[in-house]
C-alpha atoms as a PDB file:
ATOM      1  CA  UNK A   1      11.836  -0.226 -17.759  1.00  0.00           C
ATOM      2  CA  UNK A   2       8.715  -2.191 -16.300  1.00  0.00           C
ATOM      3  CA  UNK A   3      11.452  -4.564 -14.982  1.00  0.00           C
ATOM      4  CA  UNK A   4      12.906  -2.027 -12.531  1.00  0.00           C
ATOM      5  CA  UNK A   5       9.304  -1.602 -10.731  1.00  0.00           C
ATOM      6  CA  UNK A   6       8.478  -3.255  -7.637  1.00  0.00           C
ATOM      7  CA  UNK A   7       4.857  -3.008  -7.330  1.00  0.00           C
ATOM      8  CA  UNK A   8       3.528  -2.823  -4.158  1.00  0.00           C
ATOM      9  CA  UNK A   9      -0.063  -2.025  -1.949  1.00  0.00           C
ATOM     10  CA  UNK A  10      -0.651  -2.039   2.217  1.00  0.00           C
ATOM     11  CA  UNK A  11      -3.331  -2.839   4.115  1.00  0.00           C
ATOM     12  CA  UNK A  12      -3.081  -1.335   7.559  1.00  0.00           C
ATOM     13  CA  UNK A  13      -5.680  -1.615  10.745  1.00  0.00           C
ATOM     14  CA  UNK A  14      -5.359   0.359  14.326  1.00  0.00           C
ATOM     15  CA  UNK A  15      -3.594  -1.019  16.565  1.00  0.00           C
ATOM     16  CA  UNK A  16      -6.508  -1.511  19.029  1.00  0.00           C
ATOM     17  CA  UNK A  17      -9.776  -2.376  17.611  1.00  0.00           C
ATOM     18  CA  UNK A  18     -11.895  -0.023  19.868  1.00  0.00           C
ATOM     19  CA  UNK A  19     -10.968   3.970  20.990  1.00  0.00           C
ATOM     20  CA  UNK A  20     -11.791   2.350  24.559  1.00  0.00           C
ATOM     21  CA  UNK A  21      -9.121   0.199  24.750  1.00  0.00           C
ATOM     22  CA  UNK A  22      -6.550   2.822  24.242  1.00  0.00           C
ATOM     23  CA  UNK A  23      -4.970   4.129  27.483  1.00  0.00           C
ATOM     24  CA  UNK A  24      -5.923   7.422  28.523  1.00  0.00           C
ATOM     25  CA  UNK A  25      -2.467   9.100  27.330  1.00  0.00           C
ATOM     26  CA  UNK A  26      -2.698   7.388  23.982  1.00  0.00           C
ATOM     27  CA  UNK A  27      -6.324   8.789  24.079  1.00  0.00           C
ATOM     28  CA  UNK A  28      -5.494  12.159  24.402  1.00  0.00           C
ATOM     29  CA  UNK A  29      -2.686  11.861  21.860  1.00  0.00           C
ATOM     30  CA  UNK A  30      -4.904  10.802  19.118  1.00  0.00           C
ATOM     31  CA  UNK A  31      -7.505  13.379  19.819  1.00  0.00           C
ATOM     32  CA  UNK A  32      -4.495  15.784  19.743  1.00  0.00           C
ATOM     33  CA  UNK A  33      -3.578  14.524  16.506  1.00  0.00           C
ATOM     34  CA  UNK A  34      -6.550  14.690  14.583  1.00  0.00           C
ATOM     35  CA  UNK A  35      -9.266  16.833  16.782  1.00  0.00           C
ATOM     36  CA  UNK A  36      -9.109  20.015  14.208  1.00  0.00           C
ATOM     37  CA  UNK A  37      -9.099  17.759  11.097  1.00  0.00           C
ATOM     38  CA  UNK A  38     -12.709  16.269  11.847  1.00  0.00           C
ATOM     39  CA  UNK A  39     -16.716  17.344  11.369  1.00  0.00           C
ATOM     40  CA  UNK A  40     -18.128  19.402  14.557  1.00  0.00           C
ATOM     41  CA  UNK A  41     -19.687  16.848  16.568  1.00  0.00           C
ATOM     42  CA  UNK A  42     -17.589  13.368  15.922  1.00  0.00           C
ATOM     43  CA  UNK A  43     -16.951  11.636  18.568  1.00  0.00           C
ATOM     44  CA  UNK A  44     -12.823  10.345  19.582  1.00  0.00           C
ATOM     45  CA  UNK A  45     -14.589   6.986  19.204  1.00  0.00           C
ATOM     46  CA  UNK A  46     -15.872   7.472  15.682  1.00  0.00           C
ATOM     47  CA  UNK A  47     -13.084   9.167  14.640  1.00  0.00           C
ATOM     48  CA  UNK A  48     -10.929   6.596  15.937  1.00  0.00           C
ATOM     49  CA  UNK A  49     -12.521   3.766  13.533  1.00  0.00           C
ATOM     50  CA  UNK A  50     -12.763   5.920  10.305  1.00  0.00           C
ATOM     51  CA  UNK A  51      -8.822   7.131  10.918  1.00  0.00           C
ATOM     52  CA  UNK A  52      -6.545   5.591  13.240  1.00  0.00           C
ATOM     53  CA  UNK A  53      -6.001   3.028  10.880  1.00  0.00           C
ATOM     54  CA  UNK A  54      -3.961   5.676   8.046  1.00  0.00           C
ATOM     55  CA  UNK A  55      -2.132   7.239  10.894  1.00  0.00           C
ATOM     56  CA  UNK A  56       1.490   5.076  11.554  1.00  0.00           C
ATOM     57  CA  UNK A  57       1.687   6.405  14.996  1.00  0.00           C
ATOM     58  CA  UNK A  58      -1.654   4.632  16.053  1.00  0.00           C
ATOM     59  CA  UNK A  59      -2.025   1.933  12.958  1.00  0.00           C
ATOM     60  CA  UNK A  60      -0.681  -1.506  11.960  1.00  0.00           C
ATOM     61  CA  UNK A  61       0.753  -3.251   8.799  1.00  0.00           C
ATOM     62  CA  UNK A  62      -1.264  -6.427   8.171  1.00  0.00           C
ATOM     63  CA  UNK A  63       0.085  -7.030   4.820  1.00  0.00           C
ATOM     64  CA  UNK A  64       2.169  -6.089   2.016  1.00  0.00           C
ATOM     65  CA  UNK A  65       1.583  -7.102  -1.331  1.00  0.00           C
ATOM     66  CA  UNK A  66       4.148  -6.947  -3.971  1.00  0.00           C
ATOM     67  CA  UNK A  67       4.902  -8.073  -7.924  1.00  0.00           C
ATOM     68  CA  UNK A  68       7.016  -7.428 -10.625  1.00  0.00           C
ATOM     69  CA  UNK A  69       6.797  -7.942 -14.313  1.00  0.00           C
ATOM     70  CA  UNK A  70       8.711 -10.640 -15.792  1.00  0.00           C
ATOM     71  CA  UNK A  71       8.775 -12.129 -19.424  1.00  0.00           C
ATOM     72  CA  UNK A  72       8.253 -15.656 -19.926  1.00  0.00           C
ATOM     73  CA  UNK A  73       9.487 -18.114 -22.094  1.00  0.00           C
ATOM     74  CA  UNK A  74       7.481 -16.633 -24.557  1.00  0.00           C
ATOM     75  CA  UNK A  75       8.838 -13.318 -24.347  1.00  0.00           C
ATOM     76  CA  UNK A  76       4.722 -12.526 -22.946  1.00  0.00           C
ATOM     77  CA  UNK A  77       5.065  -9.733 -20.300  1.00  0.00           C
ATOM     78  CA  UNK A  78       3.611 -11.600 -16.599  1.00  0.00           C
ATOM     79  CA  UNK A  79       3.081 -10.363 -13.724  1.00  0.00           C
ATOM     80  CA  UNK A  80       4.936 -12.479 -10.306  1.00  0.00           C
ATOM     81  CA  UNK A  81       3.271 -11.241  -7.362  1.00  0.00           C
ATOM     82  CA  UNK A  82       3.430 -12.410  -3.740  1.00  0.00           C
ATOM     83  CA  UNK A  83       2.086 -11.431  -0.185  1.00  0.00           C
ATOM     84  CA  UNK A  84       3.800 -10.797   2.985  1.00  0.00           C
ATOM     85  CA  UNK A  85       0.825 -11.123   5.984  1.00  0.00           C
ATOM     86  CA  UNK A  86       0.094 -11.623   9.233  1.00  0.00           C
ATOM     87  CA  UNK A  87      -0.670 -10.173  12.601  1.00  0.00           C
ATOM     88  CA  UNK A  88       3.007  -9.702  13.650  1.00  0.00           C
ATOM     89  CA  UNK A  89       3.940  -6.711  11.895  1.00  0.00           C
ATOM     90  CA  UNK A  90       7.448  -7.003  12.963  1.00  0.00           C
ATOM     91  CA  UNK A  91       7.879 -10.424  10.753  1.00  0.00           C
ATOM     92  CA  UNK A  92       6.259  -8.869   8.038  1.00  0.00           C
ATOM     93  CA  UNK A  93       8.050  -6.006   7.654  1.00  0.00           C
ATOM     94  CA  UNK A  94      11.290  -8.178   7.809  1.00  0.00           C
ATOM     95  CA  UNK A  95      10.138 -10.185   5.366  1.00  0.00           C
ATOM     96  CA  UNK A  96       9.536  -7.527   2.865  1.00  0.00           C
ATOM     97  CA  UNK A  97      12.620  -5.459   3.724  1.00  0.00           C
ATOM     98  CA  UNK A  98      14.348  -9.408   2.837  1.00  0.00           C
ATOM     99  CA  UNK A  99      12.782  -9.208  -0.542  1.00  0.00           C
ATOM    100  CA  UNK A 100      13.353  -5.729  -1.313  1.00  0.00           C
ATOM    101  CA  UNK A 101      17.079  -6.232  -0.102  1.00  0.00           C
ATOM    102  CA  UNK A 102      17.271  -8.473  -2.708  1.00  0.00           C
ATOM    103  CA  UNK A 103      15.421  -7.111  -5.543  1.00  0.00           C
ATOM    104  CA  UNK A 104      18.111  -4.073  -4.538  1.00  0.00           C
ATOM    105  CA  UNK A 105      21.153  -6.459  -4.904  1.00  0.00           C
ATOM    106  CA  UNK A 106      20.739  -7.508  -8.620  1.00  0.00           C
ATOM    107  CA  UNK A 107      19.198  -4.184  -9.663  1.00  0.00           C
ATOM    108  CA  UNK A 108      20.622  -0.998  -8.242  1.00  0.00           C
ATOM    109  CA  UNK A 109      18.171   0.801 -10.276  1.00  0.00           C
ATOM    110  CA  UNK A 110      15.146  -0.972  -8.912  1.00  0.00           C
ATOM    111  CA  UNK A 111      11.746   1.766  -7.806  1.00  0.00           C
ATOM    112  CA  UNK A 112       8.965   1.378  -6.052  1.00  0.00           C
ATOM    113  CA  UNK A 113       4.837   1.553  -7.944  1.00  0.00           C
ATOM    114  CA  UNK A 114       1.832   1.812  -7.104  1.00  0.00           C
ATOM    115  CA  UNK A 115      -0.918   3.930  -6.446  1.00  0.00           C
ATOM    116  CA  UNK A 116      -0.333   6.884  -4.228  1.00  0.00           C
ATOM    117  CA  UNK A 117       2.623   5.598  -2.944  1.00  0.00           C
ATOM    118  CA  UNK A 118       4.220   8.578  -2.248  1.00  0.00           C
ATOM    119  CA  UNK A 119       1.888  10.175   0.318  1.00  0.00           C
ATOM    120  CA  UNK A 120       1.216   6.608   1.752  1.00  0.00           C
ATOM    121  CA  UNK A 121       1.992   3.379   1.583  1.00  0.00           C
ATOM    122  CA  UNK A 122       6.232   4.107   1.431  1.00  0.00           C
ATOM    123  CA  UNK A 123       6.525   6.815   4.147  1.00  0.00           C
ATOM    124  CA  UNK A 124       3.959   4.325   6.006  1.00  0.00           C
ATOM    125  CA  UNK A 125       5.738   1.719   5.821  1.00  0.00           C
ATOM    126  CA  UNK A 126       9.457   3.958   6.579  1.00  0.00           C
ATOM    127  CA  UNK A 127       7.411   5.117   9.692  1.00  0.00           C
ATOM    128  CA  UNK A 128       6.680   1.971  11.070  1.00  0.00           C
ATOM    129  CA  UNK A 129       9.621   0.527  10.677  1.00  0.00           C
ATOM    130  CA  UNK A 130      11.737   3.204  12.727  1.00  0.00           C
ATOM    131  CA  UNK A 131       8.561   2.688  15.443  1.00  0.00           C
ATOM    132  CA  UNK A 132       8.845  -1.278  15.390  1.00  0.00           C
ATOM    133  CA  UNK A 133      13.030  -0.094  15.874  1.00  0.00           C
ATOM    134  CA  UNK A 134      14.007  -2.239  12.608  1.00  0.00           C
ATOM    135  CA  UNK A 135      16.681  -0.750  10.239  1.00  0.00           C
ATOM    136  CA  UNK A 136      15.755   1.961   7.400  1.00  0.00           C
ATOM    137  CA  UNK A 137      17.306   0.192   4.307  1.00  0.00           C
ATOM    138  CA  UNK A 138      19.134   2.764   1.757  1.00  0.00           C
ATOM    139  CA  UNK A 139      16.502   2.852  -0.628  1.00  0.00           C
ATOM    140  CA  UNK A 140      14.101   3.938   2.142  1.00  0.00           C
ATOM    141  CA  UNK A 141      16.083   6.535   3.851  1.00  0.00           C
ATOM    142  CA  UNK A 142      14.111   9.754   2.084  1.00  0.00           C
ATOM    143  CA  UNK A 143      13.860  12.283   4.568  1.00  0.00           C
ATOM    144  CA  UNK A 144      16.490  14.478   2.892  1.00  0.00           C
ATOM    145  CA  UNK A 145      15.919  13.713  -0.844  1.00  0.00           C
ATOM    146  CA  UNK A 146      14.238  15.909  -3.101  1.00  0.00           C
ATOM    147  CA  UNK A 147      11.164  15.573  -4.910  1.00  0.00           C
ATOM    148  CA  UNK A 148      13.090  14.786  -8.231  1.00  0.00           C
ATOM    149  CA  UNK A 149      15.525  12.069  -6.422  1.00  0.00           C
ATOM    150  CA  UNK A 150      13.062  10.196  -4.766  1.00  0.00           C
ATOM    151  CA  UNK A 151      12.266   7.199  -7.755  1.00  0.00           C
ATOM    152  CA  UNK A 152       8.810   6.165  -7.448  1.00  0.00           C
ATOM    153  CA  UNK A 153       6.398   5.214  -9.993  1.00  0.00           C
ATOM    154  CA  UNK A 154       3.140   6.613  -8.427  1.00  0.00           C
ATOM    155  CA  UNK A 155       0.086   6.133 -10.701  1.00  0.00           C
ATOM    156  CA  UNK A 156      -1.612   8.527  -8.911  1.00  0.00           C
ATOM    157  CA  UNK A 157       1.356  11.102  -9.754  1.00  0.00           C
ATOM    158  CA  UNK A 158       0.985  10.208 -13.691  1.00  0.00           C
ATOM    159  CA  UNK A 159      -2.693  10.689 -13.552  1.00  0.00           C
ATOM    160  CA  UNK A 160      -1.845  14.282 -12.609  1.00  0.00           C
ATOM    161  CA  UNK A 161      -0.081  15.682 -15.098  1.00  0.00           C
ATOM    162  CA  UNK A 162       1.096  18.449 -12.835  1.00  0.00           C
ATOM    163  CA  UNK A 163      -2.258  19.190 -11.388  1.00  0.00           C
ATOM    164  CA  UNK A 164      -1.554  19.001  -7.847  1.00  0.00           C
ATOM    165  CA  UNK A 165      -5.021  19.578  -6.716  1.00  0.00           C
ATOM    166  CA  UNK A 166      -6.404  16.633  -8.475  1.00  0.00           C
ATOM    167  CA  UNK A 167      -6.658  13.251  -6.214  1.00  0.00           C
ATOM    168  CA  UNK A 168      -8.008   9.960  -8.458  1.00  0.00           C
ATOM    169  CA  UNK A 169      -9.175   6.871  -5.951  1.00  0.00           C
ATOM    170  CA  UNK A 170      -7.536   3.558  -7.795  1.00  0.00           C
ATOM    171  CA  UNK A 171     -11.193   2.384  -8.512  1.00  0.00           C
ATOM    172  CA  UNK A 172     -12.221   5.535 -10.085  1.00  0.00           C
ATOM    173  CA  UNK A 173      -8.972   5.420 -12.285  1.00  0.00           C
ATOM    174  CA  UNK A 174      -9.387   2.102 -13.294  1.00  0.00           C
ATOM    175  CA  UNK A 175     -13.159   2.543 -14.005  1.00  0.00           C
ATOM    176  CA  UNK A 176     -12.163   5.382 -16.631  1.00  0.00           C
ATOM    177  CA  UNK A 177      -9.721   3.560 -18.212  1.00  0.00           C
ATOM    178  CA  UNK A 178     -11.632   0.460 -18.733  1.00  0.00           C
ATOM    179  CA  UNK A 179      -9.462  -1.654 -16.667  1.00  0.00           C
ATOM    180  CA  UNK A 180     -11.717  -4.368 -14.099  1.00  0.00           C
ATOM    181  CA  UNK A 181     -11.718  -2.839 -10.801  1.00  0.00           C
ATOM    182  CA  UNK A 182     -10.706  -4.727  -7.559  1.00  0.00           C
ATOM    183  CA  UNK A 183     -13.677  -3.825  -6.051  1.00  0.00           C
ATOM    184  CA  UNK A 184     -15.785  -6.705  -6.492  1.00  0.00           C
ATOM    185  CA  UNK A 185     -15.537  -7.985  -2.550  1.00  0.00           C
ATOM    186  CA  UNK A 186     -14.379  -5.084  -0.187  1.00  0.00           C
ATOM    187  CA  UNK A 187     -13.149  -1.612   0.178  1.00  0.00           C
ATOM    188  CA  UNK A 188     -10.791  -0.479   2.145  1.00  0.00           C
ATOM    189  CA  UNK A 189     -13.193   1.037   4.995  1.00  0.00           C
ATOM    190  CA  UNK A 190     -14.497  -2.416   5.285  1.00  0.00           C
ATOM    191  CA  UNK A 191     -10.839  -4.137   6.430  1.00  0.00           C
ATOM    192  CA  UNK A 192     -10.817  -3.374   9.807  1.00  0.00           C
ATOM    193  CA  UNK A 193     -14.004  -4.992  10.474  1.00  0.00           C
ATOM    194  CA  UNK A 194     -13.060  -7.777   8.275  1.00  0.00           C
ATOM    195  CA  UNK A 195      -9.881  -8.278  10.601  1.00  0.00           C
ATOM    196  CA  UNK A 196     -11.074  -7.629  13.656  1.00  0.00           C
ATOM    197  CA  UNK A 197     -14.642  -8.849  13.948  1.00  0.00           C
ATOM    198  CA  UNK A 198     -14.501 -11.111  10.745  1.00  0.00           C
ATOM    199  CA  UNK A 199     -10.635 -12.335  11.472  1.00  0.00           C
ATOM    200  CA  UNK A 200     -10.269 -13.002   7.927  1.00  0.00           C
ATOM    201  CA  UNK A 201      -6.734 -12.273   7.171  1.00  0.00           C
ATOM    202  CA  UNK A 202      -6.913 -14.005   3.959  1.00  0.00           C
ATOM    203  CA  UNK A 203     -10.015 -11.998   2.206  1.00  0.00           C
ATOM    204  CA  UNK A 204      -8.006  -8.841   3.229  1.00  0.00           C
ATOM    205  CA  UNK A 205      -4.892 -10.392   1.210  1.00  0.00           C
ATOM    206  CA  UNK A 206      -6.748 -11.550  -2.129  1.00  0.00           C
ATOM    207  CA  UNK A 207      -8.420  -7.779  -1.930  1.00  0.00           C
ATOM    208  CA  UNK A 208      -5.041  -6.207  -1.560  1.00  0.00           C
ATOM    209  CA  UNK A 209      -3.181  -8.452  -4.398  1.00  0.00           C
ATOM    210  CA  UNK A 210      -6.365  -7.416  -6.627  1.00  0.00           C
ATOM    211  CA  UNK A 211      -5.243  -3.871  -5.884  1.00  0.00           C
ATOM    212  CA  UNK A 212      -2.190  -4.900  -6.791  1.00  0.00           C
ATOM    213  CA  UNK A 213      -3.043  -6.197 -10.429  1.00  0.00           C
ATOM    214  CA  UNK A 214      -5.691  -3.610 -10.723  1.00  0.00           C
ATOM    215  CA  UNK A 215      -2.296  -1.006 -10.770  1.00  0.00           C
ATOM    216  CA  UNK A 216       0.102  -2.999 -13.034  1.00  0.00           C
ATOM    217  CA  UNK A 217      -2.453  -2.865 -15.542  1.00  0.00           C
ATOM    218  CA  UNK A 218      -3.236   0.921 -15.265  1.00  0.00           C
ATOM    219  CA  UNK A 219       0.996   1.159 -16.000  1.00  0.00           C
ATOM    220  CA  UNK A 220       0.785  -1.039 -18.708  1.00  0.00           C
ATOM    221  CA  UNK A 221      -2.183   1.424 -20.044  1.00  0.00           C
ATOM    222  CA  UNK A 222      -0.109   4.471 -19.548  1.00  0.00           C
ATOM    223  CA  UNK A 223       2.735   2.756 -21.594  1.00  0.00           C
ATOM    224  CA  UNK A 224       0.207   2.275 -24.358  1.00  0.00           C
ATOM    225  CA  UNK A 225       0.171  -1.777 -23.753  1.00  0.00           C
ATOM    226  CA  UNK A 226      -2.333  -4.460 -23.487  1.00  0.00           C
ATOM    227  CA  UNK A 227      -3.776  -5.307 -20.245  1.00  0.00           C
ATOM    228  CA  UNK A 228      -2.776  -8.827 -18.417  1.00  0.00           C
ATOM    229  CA  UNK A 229      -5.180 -11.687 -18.840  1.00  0.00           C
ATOM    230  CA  UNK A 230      -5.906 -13.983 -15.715  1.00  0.00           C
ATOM    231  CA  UNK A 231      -2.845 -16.691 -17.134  1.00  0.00           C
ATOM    232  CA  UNK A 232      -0.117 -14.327 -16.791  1.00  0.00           C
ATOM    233  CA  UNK A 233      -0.687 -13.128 -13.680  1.00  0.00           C
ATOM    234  CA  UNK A 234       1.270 -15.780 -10.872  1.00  0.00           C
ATOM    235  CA  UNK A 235       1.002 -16.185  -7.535  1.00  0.00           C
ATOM    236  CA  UNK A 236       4.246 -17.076  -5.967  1.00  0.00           C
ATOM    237  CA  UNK A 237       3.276 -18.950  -2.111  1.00  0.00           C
END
């Protein structure tokens, strides 16, 4: 049921804005990690901006945003979304394992969405919690659960259809099935620069809540209903 789905999308920065501020052991340990992955000839420094941010080990949580579809008095379908932010990415990872605690409470069968979840944003957000030393809820704990027990709705995964070599960007997915994109202000390689050098937590927020709505209504296209117009999507503050 579209009830059950928690809908969520990160947005994540390195912990240090510059390579150069890194201490020479964490140096070495990110050139370790990703020195046979890049192009001959990149530098540790340019390497360092393009990935240290999609790595746990060296990147930050900034925010989390999250929704769920709800019916109105109407019986219309909305969409209740709200963002968790802020440069403390202890606090905001409490405050979204608090909301998915409770979510969990009144509805056992409750499962994460959202695109490309599965190889991202939740076993980002499971590794940085055991790093930040905060508690693995149940619902989180899926480093011994098979493929088939792990209940995600991954749009990404849908888009598939057991091609395993295909890989769909949320823009391009939306673009092909008509939906507006989210792209209309920045992409994801701009949001370090846009926290860091812009510190403009809040433009990074309204981009990752467009993301957000931008994947509820590529569900609602895969379950063969209408899209959501601008008055049924709510922002909960």
């Amino acid at each position: 049921m579209l009830t059950d789905l928690l809908l969520l999308d990160i947005e994540t920065v390195p912990q240090k804005e510059d390579f150069s501020t890194l201490s020479p052991e964490w140096q070495t340990l990110f050139w370790d990690k990703i020195s046979k992955t890049v192009p001959e000839n990149t530098s540790a420094e340019e390497s360092y901006k393009k990935r240290a941010g999609i790595l746990a080990e060296f990147g930050k949580i900034i925010c989390i945003s999250t929704a769920f579809f709800q019916e109105n008095d109407n019986k219309e379908l909305c969409l209740k979304m709200k963002s968790i932010s802020g440069d403390d990415e202890i606090a905001v990872l409490r405050s979204f394992s608090a909301l998915c605690d409770k979510m969990y409470k009144y509805n056992k069968n409750f499962q994460f969405a959202g695109h490309n979840i599965k190889e991202f944003d939740i076993p980002y957000i499971c590794r940085r919690l055991m790093i930040d030393q905060l508690p693995l809820p149940e619902y989180l704990q899926l480093s011994d659960k098979k493929p088939w027990e792990t209940k995600m709705f991954d749009t990404m995964n849908w888009w598939k259809f057991g091609d395993n070599k295909n890989y769909v960007s949320l823009h391009l997915l939306a673009s092909v099935l008509g939906i507006p994109t989210s792209k209309s202000d920045i992409d994801g390689s701009m949001v370090q620069d846009v926290y860091y050098k812009q510190k403009n937590l809040q433009r990074i927020v309204d981009y990752c809540q467009r993301d957000v709505v931008v994947t509820a209504n590529i569900i609602l296209r895969f379950m063969n209903q209408p899209i959501l117009s601008e008055e049924k999507i709510i922002l909960v503050t």
